[in-house]
N, C-alpha and C. Protein backbone atom coordinates (compact mmCIF):
# COMPACT_ATOMS: atom_id res chain seq x y z
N UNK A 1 0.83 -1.17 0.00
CA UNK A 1 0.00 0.00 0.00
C UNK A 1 0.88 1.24 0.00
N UNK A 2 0.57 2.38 -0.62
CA UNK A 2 1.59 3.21 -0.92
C UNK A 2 1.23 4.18 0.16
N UNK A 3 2.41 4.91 0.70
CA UNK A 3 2.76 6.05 1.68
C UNK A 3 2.21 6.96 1.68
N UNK A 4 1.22 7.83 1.57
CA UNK A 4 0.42 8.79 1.76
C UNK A 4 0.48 9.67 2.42
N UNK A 5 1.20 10.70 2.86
CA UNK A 5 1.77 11.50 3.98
C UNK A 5 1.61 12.45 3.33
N UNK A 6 0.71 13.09 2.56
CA UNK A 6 0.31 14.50 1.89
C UNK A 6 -0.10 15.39 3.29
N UNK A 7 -1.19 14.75 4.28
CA UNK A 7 -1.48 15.32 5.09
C UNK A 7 -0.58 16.27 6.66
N UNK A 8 0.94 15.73 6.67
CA UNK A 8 2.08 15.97 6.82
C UNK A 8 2.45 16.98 6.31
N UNK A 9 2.41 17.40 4.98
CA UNK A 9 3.07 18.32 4.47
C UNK A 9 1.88 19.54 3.45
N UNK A 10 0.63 19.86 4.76
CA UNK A 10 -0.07 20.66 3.99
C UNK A 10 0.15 21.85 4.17
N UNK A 11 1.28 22.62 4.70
CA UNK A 11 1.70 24.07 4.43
C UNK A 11 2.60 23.99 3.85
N UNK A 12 3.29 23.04 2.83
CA UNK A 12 4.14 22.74 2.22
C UNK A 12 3.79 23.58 0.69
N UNK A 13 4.31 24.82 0.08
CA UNK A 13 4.28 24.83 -1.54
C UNK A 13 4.93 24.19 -2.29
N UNK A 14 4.24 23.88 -3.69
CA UNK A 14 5.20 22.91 -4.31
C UNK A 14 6.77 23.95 -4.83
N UNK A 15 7.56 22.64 -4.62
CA UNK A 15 9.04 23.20 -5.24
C UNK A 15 9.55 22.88 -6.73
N UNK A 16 9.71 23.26 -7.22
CA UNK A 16 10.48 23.37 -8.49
C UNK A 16 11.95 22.35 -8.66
N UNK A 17 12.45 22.83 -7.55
CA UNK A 17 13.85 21.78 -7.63
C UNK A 17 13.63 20.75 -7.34
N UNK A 18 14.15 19.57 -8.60
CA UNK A 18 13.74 18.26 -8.44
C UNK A 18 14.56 17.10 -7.24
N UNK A 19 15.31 17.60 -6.85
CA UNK A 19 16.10 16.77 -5.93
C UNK A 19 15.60 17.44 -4.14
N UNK A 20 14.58 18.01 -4.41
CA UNK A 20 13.56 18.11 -3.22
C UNK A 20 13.03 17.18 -2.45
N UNK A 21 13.36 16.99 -1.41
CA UNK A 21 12.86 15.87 -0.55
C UNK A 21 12.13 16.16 1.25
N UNK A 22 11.13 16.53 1.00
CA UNK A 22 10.39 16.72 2.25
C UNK A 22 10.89 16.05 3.07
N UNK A 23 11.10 16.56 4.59
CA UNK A 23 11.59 15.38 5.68
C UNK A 23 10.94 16.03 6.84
N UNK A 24 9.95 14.82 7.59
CA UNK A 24 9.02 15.03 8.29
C UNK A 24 9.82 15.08 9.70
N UNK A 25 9.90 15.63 10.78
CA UNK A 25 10.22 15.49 11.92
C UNK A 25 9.98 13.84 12.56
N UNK A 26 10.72 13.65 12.93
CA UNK A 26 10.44 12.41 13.34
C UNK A 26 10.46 12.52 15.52
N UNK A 27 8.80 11.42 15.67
CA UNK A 27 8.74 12.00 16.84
C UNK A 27 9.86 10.79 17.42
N UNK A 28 10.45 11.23 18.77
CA UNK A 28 11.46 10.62 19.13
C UNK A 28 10.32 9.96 20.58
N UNK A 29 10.64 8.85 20.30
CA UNK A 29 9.08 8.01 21.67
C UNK A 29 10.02 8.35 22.78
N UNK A 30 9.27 8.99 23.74
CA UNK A 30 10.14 9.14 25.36
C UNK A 30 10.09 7.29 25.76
N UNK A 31 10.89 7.17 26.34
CA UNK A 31 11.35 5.46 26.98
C UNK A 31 10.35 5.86 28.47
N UNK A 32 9.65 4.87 28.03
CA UNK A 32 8.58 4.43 29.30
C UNK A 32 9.85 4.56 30.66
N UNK A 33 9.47 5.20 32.16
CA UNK A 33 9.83 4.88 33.05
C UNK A 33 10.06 3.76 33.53
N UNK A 34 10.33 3.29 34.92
CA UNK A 34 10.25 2.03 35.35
C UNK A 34 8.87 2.09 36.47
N UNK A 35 8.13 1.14 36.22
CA UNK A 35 6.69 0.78 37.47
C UNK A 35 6.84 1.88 38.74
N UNK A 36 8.22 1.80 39.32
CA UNK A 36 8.41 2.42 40.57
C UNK A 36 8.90 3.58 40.32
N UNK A 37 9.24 4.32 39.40
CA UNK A 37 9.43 5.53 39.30
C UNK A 37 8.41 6.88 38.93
N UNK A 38 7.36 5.89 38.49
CA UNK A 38 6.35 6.79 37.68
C UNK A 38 5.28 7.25 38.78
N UNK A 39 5.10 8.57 38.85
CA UNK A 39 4.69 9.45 39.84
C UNK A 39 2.84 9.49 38.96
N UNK A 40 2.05 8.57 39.29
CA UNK A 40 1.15 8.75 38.91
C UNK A 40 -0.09 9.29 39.64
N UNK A 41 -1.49 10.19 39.21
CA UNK A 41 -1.92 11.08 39.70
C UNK A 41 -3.44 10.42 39.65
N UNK A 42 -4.23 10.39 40.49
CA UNK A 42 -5.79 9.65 39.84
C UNK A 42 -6.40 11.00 40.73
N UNK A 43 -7.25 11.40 40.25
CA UNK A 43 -8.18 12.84 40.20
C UNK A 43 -10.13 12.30 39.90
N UNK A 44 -10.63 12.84 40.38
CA UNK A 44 -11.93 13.08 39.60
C UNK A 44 -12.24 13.74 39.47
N UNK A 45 -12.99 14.07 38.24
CA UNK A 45 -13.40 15.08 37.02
C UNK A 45 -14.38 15.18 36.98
N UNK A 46 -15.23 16.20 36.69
CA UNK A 46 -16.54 16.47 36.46
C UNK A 46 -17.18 17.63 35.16
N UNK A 47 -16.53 18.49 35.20
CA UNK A 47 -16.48 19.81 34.54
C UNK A 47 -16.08 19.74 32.61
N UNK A 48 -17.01 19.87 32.41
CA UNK A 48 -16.95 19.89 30.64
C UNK A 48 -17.37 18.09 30.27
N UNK A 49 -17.76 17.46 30.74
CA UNK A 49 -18.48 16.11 30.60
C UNK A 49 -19.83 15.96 30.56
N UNK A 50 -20.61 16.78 30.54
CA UNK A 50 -22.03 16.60 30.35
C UNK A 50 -22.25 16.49 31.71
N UNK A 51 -21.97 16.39 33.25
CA UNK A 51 -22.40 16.09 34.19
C UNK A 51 -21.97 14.63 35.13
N UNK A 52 -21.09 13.80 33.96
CA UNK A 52 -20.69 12.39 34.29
C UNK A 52 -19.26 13.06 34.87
N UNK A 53 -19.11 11.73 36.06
CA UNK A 53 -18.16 11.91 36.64
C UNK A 53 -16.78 10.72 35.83
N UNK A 54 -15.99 11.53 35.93
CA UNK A 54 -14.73 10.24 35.23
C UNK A 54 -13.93 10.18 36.37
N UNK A 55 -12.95 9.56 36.23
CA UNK A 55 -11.85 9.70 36.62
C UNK A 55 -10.29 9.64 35.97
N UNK A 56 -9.66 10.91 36.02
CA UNK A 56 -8.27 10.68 35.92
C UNK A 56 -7.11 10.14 36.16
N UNK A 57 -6.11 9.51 35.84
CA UNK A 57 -4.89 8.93 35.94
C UNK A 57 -4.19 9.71 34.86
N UNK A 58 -3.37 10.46 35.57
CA UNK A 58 -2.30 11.61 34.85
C UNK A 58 -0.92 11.45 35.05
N UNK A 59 0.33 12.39 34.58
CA UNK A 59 1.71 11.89 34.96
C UNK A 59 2.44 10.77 34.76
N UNK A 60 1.96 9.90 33.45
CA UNK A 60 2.70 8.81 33.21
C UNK A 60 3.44 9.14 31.86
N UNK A 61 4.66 9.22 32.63
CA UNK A 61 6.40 9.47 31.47
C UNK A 61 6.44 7.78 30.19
N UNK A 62 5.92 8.09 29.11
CA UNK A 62 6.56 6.50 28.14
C UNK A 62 6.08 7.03 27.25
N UNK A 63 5.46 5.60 26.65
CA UNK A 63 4.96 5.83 24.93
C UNK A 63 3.52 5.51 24.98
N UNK A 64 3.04 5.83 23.86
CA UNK A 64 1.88 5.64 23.83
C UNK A 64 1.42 4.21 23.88
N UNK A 65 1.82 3.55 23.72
CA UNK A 65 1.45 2.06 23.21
C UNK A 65 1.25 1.46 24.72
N UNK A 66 2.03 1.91 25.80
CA UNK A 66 2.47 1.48 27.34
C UNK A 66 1.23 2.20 27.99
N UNK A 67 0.64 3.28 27.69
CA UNK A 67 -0.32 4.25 28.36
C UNK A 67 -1.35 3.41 28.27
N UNK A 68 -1.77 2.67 26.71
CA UNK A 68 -2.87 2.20 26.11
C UNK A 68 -2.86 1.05 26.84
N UNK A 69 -1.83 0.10 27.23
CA UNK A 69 -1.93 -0.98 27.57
C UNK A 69 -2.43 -0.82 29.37
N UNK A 70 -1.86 0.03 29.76
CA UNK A 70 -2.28 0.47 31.15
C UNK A 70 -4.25 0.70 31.45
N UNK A 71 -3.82 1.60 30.28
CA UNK A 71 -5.93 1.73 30.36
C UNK A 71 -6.62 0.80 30.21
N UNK A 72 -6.12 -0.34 28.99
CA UNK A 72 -6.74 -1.66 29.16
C UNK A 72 -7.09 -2.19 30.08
N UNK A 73 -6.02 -2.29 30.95
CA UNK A 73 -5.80 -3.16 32.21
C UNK A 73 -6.92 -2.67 33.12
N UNK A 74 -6.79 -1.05 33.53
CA UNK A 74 -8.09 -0.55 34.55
C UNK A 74 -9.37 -0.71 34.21
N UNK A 75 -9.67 -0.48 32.19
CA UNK A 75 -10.91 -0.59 32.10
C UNK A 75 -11.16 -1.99 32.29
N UNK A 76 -10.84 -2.87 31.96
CA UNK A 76 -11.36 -4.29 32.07
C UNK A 76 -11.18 -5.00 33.67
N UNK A 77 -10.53 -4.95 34.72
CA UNK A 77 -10.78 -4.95 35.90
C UNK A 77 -11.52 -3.68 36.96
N UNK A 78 -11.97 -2.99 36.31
CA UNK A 78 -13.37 -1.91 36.79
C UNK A 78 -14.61 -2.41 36.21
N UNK A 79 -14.27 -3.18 34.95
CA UNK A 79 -15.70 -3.44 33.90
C UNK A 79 -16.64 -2.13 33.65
N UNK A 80 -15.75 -1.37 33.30
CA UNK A 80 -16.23 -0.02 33.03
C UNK A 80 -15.51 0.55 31.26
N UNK A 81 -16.28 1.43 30.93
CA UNK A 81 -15.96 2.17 29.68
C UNK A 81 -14.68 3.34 29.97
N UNK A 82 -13.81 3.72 29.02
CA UNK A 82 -12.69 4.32 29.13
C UNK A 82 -11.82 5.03 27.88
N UNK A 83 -11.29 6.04 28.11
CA UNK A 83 -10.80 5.89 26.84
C UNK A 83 -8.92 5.99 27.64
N UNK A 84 -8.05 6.46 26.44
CA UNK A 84 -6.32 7.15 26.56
C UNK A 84 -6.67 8.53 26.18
N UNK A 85 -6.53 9.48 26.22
CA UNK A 85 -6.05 10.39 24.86
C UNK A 85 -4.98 11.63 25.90
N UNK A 86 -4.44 12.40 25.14
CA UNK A 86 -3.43 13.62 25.73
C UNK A 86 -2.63 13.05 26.84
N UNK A 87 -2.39 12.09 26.45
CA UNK A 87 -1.36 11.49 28.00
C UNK A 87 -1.84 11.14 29.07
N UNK A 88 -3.01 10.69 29.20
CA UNK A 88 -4.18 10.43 30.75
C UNK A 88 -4.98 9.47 30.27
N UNK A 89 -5.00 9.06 31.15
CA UNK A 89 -6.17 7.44 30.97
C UNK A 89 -7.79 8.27 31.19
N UNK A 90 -8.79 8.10 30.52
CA UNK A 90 -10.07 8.42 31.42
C UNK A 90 -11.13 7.45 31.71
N UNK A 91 -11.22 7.36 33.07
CA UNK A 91 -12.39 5.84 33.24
C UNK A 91 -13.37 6.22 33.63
N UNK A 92 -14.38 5.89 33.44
CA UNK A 92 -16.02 6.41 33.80
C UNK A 92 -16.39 5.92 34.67
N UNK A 93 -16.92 7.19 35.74
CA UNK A 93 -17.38 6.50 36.89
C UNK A 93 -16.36 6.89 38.23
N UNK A 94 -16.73 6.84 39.68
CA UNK A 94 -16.35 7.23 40.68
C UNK A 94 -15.56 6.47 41.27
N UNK A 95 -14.24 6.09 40.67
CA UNK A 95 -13.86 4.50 40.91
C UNK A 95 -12.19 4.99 41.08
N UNK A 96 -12.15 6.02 42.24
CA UNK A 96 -10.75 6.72 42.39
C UNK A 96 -10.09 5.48 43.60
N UNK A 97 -10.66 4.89 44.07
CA UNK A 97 -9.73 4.15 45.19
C UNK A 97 -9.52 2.84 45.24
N UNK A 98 -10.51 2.34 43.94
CA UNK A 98 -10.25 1.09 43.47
C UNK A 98 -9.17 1.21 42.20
N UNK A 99 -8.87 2.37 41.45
CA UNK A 99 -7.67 2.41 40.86
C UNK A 99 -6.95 2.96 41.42
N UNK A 100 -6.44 3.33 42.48
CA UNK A 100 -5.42 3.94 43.53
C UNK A 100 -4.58 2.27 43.64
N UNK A 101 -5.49 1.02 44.10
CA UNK A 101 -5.13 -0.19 44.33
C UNK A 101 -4.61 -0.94 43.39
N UNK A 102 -5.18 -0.75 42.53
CA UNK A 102 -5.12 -1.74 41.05
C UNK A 102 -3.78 -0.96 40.36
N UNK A 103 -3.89 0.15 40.48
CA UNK A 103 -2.15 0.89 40.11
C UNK A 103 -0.76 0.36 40.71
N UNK A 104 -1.27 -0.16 42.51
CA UNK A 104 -0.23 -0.08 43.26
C UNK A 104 -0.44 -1.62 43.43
N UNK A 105 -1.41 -2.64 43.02
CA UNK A 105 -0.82 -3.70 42.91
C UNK A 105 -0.02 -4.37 41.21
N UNK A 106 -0.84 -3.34 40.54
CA UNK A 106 0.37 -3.77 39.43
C UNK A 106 1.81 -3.52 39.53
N UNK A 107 2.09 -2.08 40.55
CA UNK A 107 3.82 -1.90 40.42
C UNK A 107 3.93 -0.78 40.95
N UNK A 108 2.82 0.32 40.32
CA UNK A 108 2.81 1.79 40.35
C UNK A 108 2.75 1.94 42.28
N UNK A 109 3.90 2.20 42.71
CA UNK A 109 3.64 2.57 43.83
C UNK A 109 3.91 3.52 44.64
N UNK A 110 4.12 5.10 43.74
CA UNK A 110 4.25 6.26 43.48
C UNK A 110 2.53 6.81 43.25
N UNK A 111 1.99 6.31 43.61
CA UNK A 111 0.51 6.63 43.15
C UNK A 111 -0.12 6.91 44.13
N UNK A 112 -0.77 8.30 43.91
CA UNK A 112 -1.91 9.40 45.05
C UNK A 112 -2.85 9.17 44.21
C-alpha cells in the first residue's frame, strides 16, 4: 500500500527543484519509566463532561502504546468504559480508590 503522507506536508508549496525531498520530523518516543518511578496522579473530574463523573490517571512518562496498555488493564478490571487520549487514561465513573489499588498492585507505587 503506498505512503500517503500528503497530510504531513499541507503548508508545504510545491518546489520546483527536483532533488527536493520533504523530511518530516520524526517524533522521538520518550522510553517508558520504570513501574516504581512513575509518579502517577488519579483525580476526579466532572467539569466539561455533560455532568458524568470520570476519573483521571495523569503523569505517566513513556509511549503511547504502554499508556494504552495500562488503560486496558483498569478498564477491564473496573468493567467499566474508558478511553487514553493527551497522555491520561479516562475511566467512567467514581472509581478513584479502586484504581489507587489496582495501580499499586500492578507496580505503580508512586501513586496518590
Amino acid at each position: 500500500m503506498k505512503n500517503n503522507d500528503w497530510k504531513e506536508r499541507l503548508n508545504i508549496v510545491y518546489s520546483t527543484n527536483p532533488d527536493f525531498r520533504y523530511e518530516t520530523e520524526e517524533d522521538n518516543e520518550t522510553e517508558t519509566l520504570d513501574k516504581k518511578q512513575q509518579k502517577l496522579r488519579v483525580s476526579m473530574e466532572k467539569k466539561g463532561r455533560g455532568g458524568k463523573t470520570v476519573t483521571l490517571v495523569t503523569g505517566f512518562i513513556g509511549n503511547e502504546e504502554d499508556l494504552k496498555e495500562i488503560g486496558r488493564i483498569l478498564k477491564s478490571k473496573c468493567g467499566v468504559g474508558g478511553s487514553v487520549k493527551d497522555g491520561e487514561i479516562i475511566i467512567q465513573g467514581d472509581l478513584k480508590q479502586k484504581i489507587i489499588e489496582l495501580l499499586k498492585a500492578e507496580g505503580y507505587s508512586q501513586t496518590k
